[in-house]
C-alpha atoms as a PDB file:
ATOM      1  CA  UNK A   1      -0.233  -9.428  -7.514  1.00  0.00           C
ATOM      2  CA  UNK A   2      -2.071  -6.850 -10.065  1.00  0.00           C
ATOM      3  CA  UNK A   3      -1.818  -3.227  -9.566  1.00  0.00           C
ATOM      4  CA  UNK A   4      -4.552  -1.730 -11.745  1.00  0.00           C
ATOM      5  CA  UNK A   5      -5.201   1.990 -12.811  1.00  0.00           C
ATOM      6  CA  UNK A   6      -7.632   3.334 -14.684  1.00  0.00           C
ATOM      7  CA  UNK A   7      -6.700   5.873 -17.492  1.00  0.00           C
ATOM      8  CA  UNK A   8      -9.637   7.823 -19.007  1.00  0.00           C
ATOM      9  CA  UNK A   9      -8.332   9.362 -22.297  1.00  0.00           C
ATOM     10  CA  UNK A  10     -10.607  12.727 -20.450  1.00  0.00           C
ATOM     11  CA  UNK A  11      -7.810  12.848 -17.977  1.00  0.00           C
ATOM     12  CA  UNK A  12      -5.108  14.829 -17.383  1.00  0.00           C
ATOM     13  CA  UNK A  13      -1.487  13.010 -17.800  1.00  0.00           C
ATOM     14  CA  UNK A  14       0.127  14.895 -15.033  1.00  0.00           C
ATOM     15  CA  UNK A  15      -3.188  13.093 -12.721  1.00  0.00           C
ATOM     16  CA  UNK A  16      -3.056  10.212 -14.248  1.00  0.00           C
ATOM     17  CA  UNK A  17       1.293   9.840 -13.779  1.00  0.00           C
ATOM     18  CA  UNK A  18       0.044  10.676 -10.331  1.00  0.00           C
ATOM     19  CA  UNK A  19      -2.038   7.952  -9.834  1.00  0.00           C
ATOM     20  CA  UNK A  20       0.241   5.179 -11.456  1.00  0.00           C
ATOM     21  CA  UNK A  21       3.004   6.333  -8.875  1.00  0.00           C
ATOM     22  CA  UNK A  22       0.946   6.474  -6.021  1.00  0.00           C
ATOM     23  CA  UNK A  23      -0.267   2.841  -6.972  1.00  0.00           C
ATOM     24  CA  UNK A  24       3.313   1.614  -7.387  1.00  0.00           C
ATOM     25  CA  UNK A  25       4.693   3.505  -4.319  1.00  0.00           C
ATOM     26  CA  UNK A  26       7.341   0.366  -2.703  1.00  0.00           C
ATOM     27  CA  UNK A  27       6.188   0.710   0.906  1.00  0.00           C
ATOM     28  CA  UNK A  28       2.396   0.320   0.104  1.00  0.00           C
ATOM     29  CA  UNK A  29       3.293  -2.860  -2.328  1.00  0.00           C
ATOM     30  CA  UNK A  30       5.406  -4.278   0.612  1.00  0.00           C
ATOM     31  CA  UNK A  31       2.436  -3.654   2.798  1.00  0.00           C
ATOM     32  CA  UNK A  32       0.356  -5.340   0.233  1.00  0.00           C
ATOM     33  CA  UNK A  33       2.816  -8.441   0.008  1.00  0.00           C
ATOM     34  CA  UNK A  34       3.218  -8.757   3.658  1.00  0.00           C
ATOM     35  CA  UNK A  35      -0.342  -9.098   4.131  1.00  0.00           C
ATOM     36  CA  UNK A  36      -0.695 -11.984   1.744  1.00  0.00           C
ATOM     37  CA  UNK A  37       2.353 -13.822   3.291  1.00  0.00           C
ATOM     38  CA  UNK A  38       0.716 -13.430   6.855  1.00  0.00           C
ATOM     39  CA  UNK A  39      -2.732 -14.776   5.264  1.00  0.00           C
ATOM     40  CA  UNK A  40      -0.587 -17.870   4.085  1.00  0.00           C
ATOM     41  CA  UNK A  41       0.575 -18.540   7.929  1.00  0.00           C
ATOM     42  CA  UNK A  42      -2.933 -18.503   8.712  1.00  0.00           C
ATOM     43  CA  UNK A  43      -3.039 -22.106   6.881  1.00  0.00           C
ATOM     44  CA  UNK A  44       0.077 -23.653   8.246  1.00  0.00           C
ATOM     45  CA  UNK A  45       1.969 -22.796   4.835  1.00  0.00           C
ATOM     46  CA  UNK A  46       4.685 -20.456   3.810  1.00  0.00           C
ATOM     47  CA  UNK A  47       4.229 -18.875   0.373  1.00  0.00           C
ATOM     48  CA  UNK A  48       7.859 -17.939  -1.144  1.00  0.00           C
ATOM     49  CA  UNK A  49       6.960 -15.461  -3.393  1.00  0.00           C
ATOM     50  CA  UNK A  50       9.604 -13.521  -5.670  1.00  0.00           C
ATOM     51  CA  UNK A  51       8.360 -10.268  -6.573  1.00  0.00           C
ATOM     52  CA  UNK A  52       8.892  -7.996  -9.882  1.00  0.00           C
ATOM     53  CA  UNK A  53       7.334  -4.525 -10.352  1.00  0.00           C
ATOM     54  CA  UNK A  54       6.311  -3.602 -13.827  1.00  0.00           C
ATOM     55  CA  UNK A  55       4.438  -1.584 -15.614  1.00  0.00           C
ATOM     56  CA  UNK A  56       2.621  -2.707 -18.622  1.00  0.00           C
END
Protein backbone atom coordinates (compact mmCIF):
# COMPACT_ATOMS: atom_id res chain seq x y z
CA UNK A 1 0.00 0.00 0.00
CA UNK A 2 1.03 3.87 -0.73
CA UNK A 3 0.28 6.49 1.72
CA UNK A 4 0.68 9.76 -0.18
CA UNK A 5 0.85 13.46 1.13
CA UNK A 6 1.15 16.35 -0.53
CA UNK A 7 3.73 19.00 0.70
CA UNK A 8 3.41 22.49 -0.87
CA UNK A 9 6.71 24.34 -0.10
CA UNK A 10 3.61 27.43 0.76
CA UNK A 11 2.79 25.32 3.74
CA UNK A 12 3.33 25.46 7.10
CA UNK A 13 5.65 22.47 8.61
CA UNK A 14 3.79 22.23 11.82
CA UNK A 15 0.40 21.46 9.07
CA UNK A 16 2.14 19.63 7.00
CA UNK A 17 3.87 17.15 10.19
CA UNK A 18 0.17 17.14 10.88
CA UNK A 19 -0.94 15.72 7.92
CA UNK A 20 1.90 13.02 7.48
CA UNK A 21 0.84 11.73 11.07
CA UNK A 22 -2.64 11.75 10.56
CA UNK A 23 -1.96 9.72 7.24
CA UNK A 24 0.27 7.23 9.06
CA UNK A 25 -1.97 7.00 12.20
CA UNK A 26 -1.72 2.65 12.90
CA UNK A 27 -5.45 2.13 13.44
CA UNK A 28 -6.53 3.86 10.12
CA UNK A 29 -3.60 1.77 8.14
CA UNK A 30 -4.98 -1.43 9.88
CA UNK A 31 -8.38 -0.35 8.75
CA UNK A 32 -6.94 0.19 5.37
CA UNK A 33 -5.19 -3.37 5.34
CA UNK A 34 -8.14 -5.15 6.67
CA UNK A 35 -10.21 -3.95 3.98
CA UNK A 36 -7.96 -5.24 1.25
CA UNK A 37 -7.62 -8.70 2.98
CA UNK A 38 -11.55 -8.94 3.17
CA UNK A 39 -11.66 -7.85 -0.71
CA UNK A 40 -9.24 -10.91 -1.29
CA UNK A 41 -11.94 -13.39 0.47
CA UNK A 42 -14.31 -12.03 -1.87
CA UNK A 43 -12.34 -14.22 -4.64
CA UNK A 44 -11.84 -17.41 -2.75
CA UNK A 45 -8.07 -16.34 -1.98
CA UNK A 46 -6.16 -15.33 1.06
CA UNK A 47 -3.58 -12.58 0.49
CA UNK A 48 -0.63 -12.95 3.23
CA UNK A 49 0.59 -9.71 3.25
CA UNK A 50 3.61 -8.53 5.58
CA UNK A 51 3.41 -4.99 6.24
CA UNK A 52 6.26 -2.19 6.85
CA UNK A 53 5.51 1.50 7.53
CA UNK A 54 7.93 4.00 6.15
CA UNK A 55 8.34 7.14 5.33
CA UNK A 56 10.22 8.18 2.32
Amino acid sequence: MNVKVSISENKSLKLALRDVKKSFDKERLKTIRNQFLLFSEQFGQQWGISHSYMYI
